[in-house]
N, C-alpha and C. Protein backbone atom coordinates (compact mmCIF):
# COMPACT_ATOMS: atom_id res chain seq x y z
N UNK A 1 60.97 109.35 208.87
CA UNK A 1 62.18 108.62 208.57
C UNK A 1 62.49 108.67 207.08
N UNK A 2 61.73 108.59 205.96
CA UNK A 2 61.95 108.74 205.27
C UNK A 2 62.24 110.33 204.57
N UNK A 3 61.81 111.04 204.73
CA UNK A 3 62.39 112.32 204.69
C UNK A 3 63.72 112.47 205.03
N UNK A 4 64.33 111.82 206.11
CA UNK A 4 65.32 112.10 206.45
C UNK A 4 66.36 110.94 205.33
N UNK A 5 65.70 109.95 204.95
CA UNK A 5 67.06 109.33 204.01
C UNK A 5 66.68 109.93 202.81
N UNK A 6 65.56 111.13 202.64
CA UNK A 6 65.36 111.24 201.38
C UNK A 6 66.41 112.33 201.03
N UNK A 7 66.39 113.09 202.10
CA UNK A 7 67.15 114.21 202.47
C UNK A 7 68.54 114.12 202.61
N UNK A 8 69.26 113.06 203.25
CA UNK A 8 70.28 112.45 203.34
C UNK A 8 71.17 112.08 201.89
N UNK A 9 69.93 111.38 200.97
CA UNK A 9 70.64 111.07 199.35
C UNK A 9 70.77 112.53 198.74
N UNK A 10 69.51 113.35 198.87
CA UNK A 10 70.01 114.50 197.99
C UNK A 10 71.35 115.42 198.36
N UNK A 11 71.51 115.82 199.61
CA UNK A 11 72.86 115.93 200.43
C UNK A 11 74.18 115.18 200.12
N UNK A 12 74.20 114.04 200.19
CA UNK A 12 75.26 113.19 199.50
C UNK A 12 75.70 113.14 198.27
N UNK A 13 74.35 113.39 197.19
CA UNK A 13 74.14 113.76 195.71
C UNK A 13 74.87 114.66 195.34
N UNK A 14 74.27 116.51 196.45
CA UNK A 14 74.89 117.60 196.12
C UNK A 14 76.56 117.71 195.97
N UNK A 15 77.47 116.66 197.33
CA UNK A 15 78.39 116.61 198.13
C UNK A 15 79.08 116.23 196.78
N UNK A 16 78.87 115.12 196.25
CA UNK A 16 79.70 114.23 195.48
C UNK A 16 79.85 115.44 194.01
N UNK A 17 78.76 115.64 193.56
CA UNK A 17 78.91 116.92 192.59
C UNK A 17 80.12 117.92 192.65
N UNK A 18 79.28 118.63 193.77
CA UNK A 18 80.50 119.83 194.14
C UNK A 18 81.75 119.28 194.84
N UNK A 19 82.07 118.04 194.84
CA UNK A 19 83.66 116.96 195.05
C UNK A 19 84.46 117.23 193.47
N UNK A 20 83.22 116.38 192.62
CA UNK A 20 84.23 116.84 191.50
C UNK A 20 84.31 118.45 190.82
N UNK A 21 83.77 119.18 190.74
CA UNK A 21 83.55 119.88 190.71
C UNK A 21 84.80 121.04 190.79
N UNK A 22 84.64 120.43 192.22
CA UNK A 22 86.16 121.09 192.59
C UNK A 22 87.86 120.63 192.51
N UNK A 23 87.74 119.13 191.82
CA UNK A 23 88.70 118.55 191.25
C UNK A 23 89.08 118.97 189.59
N UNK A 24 87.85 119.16 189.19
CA UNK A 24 88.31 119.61 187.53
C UNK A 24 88.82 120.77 187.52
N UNK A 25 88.03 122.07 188.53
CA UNK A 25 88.57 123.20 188.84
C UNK A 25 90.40 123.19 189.30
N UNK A 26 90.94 122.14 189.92
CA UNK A 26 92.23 121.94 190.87
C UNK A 26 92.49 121.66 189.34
N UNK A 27 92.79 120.45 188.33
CA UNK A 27 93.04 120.23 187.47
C UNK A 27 93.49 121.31 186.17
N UNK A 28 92.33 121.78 185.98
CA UNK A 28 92.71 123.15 185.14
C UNK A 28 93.85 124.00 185.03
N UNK A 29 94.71 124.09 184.63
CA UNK A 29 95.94 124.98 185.00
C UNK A 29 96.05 125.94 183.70
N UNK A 30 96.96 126.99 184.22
CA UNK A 30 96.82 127.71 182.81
C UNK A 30 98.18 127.08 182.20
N UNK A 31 98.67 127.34 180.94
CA UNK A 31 99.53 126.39 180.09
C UNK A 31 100.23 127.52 179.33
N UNK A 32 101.26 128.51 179.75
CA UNK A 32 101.74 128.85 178.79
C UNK A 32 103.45 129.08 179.19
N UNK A 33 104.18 129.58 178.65
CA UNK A 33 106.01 129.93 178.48
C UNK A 33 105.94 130.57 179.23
N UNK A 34 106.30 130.21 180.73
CA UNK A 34 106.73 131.24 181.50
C UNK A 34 108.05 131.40 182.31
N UNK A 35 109.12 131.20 181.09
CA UNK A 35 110.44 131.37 181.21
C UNK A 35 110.84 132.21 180.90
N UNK A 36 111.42 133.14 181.79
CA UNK A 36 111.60 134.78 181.33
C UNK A 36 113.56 134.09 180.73
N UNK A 37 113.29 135.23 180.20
CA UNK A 37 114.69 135.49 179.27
C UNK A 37 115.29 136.54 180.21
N UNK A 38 116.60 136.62 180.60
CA UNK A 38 117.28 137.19 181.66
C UNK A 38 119.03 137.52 181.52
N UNK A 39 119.42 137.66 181.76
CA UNK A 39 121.15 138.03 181.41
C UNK A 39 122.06 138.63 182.96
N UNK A 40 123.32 137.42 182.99
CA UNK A 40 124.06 137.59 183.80
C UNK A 40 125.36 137.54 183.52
N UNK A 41 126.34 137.45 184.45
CA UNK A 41 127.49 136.86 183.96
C UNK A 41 128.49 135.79 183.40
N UNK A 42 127.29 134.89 183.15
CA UNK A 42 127.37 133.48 182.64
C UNK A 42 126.68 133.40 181.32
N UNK A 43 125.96 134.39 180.91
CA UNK A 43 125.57 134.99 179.75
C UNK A 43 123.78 135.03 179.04
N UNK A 44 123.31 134.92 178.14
CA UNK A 44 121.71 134.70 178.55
C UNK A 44 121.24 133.78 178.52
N UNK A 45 120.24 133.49 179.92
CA UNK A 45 119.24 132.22 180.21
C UNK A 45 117.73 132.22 179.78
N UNK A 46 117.36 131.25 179.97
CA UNK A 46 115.97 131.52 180.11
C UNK A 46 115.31 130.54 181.56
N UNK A 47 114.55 130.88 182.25
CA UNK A 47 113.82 130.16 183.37
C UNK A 47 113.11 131.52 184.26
N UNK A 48 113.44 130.59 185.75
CA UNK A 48 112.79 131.71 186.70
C UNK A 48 114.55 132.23 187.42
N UNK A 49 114.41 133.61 186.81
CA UNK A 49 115.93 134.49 187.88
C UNK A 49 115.74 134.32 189.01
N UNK A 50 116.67 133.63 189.82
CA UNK A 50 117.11 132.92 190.73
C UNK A 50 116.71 132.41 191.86
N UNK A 51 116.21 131.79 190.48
CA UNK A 51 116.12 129.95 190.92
C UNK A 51 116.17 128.97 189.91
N UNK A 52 116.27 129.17 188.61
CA UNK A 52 116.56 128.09 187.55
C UNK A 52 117.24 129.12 186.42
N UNK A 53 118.09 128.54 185.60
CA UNK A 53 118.43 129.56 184.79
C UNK A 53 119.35 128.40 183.58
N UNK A 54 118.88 128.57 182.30
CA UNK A 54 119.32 127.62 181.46
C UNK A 54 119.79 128.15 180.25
N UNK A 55 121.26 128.22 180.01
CA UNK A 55 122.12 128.74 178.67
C UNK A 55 121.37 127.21 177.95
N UNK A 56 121.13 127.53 176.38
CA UNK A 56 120.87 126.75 175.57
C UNK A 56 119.51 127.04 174.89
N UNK A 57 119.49 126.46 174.01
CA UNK A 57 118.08 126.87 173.13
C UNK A 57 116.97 126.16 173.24
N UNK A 58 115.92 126.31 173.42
CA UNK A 58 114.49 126.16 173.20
C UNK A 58 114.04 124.82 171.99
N UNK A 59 114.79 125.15 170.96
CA UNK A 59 114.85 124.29 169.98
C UNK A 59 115.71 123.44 169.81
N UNK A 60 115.41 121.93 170.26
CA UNK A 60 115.81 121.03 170.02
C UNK A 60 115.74 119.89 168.93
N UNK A 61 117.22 119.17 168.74
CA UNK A 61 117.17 118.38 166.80
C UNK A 61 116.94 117.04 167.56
N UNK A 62 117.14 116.00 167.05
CA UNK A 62 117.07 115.17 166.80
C UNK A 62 117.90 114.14 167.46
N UNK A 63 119.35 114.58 167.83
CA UNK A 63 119.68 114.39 168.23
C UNK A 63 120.11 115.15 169.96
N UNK A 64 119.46 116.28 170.08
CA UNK A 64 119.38 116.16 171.34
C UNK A 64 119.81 117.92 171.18
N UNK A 65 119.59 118.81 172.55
CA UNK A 65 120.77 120.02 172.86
C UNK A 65 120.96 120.11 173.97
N UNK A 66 122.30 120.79 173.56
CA UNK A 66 123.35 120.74 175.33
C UNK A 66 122.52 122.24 175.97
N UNK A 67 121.92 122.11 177.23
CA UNK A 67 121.88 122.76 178.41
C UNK A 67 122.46 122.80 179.03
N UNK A 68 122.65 124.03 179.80
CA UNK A 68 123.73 124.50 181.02
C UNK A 68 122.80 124.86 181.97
N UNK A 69 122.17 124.42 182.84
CA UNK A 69 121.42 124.51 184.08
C UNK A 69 122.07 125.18 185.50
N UNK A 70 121.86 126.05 185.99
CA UNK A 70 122.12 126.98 187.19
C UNK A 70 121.11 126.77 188.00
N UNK A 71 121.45 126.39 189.29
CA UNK A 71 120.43 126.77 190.36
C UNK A 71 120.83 127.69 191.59
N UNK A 72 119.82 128.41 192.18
CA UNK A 72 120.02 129.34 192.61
C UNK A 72 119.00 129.33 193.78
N UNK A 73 119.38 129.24 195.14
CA UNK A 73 118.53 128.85 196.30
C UNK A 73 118.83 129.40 197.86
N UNK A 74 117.96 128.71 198.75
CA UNK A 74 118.26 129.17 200.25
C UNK A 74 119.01 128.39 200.78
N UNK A 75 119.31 127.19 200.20
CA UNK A 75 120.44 125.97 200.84
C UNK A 75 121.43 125.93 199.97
N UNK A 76 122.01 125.54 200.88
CA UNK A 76 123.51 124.81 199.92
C UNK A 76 122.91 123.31 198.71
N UNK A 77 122.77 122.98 197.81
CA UNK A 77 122.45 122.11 196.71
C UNK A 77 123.57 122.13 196.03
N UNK A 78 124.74 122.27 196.23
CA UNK A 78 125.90 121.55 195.29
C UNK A 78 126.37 120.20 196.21
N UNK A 79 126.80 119.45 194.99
CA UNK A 79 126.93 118.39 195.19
C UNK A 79 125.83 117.00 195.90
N UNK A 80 124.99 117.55 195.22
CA UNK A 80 123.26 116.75 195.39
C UNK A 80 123.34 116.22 193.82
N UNK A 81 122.31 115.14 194.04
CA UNK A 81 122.07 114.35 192.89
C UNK A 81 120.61 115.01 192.28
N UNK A 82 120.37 115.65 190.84
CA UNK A 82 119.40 116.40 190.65
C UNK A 82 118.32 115.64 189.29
N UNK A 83 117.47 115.92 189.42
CA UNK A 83 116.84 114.91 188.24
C UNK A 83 115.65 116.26 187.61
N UNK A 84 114.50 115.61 186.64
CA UNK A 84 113.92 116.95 185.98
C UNK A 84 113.03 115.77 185.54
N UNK A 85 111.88 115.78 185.62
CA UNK A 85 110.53 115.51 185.32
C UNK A 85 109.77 116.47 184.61
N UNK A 86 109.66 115.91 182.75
CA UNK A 86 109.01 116.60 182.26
C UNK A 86 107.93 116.56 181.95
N UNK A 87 106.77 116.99 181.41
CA UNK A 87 105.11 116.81 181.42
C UNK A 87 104.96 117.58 180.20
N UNK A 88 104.58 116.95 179.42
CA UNK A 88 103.94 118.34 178.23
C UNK A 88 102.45 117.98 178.27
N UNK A 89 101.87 118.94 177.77
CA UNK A 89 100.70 119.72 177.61
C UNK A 89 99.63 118.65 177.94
N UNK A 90 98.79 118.31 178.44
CA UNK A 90 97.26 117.47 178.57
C UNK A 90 98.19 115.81 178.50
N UNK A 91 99.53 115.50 179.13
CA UNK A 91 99.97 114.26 178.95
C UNK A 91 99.80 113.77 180.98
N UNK A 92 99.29 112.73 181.01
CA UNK A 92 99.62 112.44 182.88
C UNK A 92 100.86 111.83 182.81
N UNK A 93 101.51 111.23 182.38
CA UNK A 93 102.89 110.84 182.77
C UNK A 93 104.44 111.62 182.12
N UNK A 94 104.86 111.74 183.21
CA UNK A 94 106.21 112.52 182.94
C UNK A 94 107.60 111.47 182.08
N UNK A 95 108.35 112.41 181.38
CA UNK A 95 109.46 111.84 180.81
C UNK A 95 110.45 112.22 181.33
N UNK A 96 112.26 111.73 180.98
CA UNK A 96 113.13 112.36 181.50
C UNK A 96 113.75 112.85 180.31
N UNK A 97 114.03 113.90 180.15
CA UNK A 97 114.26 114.79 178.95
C UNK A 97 115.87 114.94 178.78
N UNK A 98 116.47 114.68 180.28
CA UNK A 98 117.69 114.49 180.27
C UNK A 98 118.33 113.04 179.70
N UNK A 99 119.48 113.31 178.85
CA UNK A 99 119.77 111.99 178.27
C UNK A 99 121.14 112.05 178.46
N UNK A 100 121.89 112.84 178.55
CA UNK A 100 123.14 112.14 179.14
C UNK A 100 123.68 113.91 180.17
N UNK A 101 124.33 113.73 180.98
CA UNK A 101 125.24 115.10 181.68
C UNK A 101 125.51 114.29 183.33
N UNK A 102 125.83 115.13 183.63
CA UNK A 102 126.31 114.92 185.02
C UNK A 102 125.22 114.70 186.67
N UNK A 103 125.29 113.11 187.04
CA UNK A 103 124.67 113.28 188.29
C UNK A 103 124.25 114.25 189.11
N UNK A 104 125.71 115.10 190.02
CA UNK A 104 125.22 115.69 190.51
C UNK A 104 125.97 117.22 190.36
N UNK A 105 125.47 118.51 191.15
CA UNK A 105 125.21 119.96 190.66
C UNK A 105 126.78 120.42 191.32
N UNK A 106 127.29 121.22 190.18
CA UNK A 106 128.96 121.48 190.24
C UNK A 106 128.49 122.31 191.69
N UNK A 107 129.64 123.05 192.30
CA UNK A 107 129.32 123.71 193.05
C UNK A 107 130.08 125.34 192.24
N UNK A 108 129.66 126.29 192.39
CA UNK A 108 130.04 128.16 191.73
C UNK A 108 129.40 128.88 193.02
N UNK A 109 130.68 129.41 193.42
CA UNK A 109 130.41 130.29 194.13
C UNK A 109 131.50 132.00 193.22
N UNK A 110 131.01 133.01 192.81
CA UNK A 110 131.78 133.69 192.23
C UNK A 110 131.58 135.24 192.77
N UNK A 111 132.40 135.50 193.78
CA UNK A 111 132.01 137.16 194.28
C UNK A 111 130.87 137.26 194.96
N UNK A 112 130.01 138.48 194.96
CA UNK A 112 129.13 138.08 195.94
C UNK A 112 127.26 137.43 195.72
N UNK A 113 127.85 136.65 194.28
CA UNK A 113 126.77 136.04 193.78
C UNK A 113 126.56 134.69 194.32
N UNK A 114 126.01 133.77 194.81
CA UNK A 114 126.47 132.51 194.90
C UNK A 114 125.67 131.55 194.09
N UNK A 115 125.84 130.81 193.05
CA UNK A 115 125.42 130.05 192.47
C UNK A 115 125.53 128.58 193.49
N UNK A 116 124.50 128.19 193.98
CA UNK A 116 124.54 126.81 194.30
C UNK A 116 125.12 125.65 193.69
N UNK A 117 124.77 125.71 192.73
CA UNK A 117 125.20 124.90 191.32
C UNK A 117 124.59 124.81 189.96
N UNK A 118 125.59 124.05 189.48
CA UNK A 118 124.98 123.83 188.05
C UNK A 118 125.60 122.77 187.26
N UNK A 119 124.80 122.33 186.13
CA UNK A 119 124.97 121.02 185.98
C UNK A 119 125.15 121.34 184.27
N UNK A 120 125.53 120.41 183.42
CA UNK A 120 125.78 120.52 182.13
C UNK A 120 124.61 118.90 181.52
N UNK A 121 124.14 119.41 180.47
CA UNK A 121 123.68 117.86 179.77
C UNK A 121 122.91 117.97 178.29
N UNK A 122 122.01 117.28 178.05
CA UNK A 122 122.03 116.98 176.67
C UNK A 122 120.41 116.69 176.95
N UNK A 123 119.93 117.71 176.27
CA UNK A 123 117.96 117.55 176.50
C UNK A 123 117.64 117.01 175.32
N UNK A 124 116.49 116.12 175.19
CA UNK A 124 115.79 115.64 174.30
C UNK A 124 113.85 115.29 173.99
N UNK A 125 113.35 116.09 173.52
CA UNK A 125 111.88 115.84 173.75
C UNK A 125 111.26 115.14 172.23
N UNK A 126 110.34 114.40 172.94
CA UNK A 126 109.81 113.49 172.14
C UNK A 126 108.66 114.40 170.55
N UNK A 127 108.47 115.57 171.12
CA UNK A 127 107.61 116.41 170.32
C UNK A 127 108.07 117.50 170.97
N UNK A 128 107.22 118.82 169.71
CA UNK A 128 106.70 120.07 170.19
C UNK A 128 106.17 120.39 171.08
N UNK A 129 106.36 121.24 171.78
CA UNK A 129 105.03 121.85 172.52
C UNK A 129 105.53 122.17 173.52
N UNK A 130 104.13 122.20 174.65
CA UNK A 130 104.51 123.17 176.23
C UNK A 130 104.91 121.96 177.13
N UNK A 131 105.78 122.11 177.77
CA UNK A 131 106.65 121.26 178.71
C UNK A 131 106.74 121.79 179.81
N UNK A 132 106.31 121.50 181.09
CA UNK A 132 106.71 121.54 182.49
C UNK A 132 107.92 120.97 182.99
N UNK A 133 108.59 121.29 183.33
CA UNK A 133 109.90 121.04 183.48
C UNK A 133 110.46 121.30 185.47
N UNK A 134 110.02 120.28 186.11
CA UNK A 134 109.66 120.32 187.36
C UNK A 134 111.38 119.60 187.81
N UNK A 135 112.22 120.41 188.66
CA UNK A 135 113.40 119.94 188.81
C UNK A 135 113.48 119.68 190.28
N UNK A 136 113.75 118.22 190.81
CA UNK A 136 114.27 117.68 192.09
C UNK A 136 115.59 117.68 192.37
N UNK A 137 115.70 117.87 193.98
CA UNK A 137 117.20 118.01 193.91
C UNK A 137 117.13 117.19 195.26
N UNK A 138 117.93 115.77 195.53
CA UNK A 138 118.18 114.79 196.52
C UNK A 138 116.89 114.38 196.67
N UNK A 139 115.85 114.46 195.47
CA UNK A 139 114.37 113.56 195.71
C UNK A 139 113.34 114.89 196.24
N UNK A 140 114.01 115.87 196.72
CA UNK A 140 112.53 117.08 196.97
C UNK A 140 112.62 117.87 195.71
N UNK A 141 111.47 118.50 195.43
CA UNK A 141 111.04 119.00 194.51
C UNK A 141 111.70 120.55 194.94
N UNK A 142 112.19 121.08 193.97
CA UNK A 142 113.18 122.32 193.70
C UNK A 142 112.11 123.89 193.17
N UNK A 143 111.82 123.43 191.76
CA UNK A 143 110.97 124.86 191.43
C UNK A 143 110.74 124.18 190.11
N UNK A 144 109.87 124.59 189.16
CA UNK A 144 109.26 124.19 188.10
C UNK A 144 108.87 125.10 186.65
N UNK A 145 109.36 125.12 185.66
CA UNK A 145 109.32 126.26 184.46
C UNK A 145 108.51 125.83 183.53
N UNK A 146 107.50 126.12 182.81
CA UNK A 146 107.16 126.01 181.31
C UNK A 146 107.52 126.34 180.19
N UNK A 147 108.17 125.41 179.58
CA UNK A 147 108.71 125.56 178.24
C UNK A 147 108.45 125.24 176.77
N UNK A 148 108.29 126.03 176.23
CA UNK A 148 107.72 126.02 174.56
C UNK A 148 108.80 125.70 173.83
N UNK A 149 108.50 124.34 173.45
CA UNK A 149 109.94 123.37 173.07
C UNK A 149 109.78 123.44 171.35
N UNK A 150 110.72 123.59 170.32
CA UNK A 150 110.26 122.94 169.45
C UNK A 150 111.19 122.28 168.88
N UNK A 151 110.83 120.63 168.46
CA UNK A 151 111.56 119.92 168.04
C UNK A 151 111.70 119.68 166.82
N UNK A 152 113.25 119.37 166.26
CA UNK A 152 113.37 119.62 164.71
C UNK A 152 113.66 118.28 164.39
N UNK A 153 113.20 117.38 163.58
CA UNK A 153 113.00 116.27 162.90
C UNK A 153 114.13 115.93 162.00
């Protein structure tokens, strides 16, 4: 009997180890800009080609810069209410980077491209650095970019 609870703790011991183990591993992510730079007829973006696509600069002042946001999908998403949860680098809680533009996503449909929508607004980050930029559209999660922000003081 005792063998067997002795055997039992080291088993439970191993279990709980290789638990976290495999949580720091899930945790780990790699962290870098992976917003390709791209060019259409709306002129050049940066994100993921089509499915996020953002006229405006990287570098943001103090008072804020205007983005032009495009989305590009398998559903219809115009006229949905869209939001953007941002995360920078080793932070657990997200900000909203958006500070003022429009509820919800215009609708563009132009030839035989179809833009779902797109939205206009005014980004603002609290610091430098790498930003996840995870965009919901009617509360489900849409697609997600990393961005190398830098903010001018």
């Amino acid at each position: 009997m005792r063998k067997k609870l002795l055997m039992l703790i080291v088993f439970s011991i191993i279990f709980v180890l290789a638990a976290c183990k495999s949580e720091e591993t899930i945790k780990e992510e790699k962290w870098e800009d992976n917003s390709q730079t791209f060019t259409n007829e709306y002129g050049e973006m940066f994100g993921n080609e089509g499915s996020i696509g953002i006229i405006g600069s990287k570098t943001v002042t103090e008072n804020g810069q205007k983005w032009m946001w495009h989305f590009w999908g398998t559903k219809e998403i115009s006229d949905k209410k869209w939001e953007v949860k941002a995360f920078k680098q080793g932070a657990k809680e997200a900000i909203n980077p958006i500070k003022s533009g429009v509820e919800k996503l215009v609708p563009r449909n132009d030839g035989d491209e179809v833009i779902n929508g797109h939205a206009i607004s005014t980004v603002l980050f609290p610091s430098s650095g790498l930003w996840k930029l995870q965009v919901y559209i009617d509360e489900e999660y849409f697609d997600e970019i990393i961005v190398d922000i830098t903010q001018e003081q």
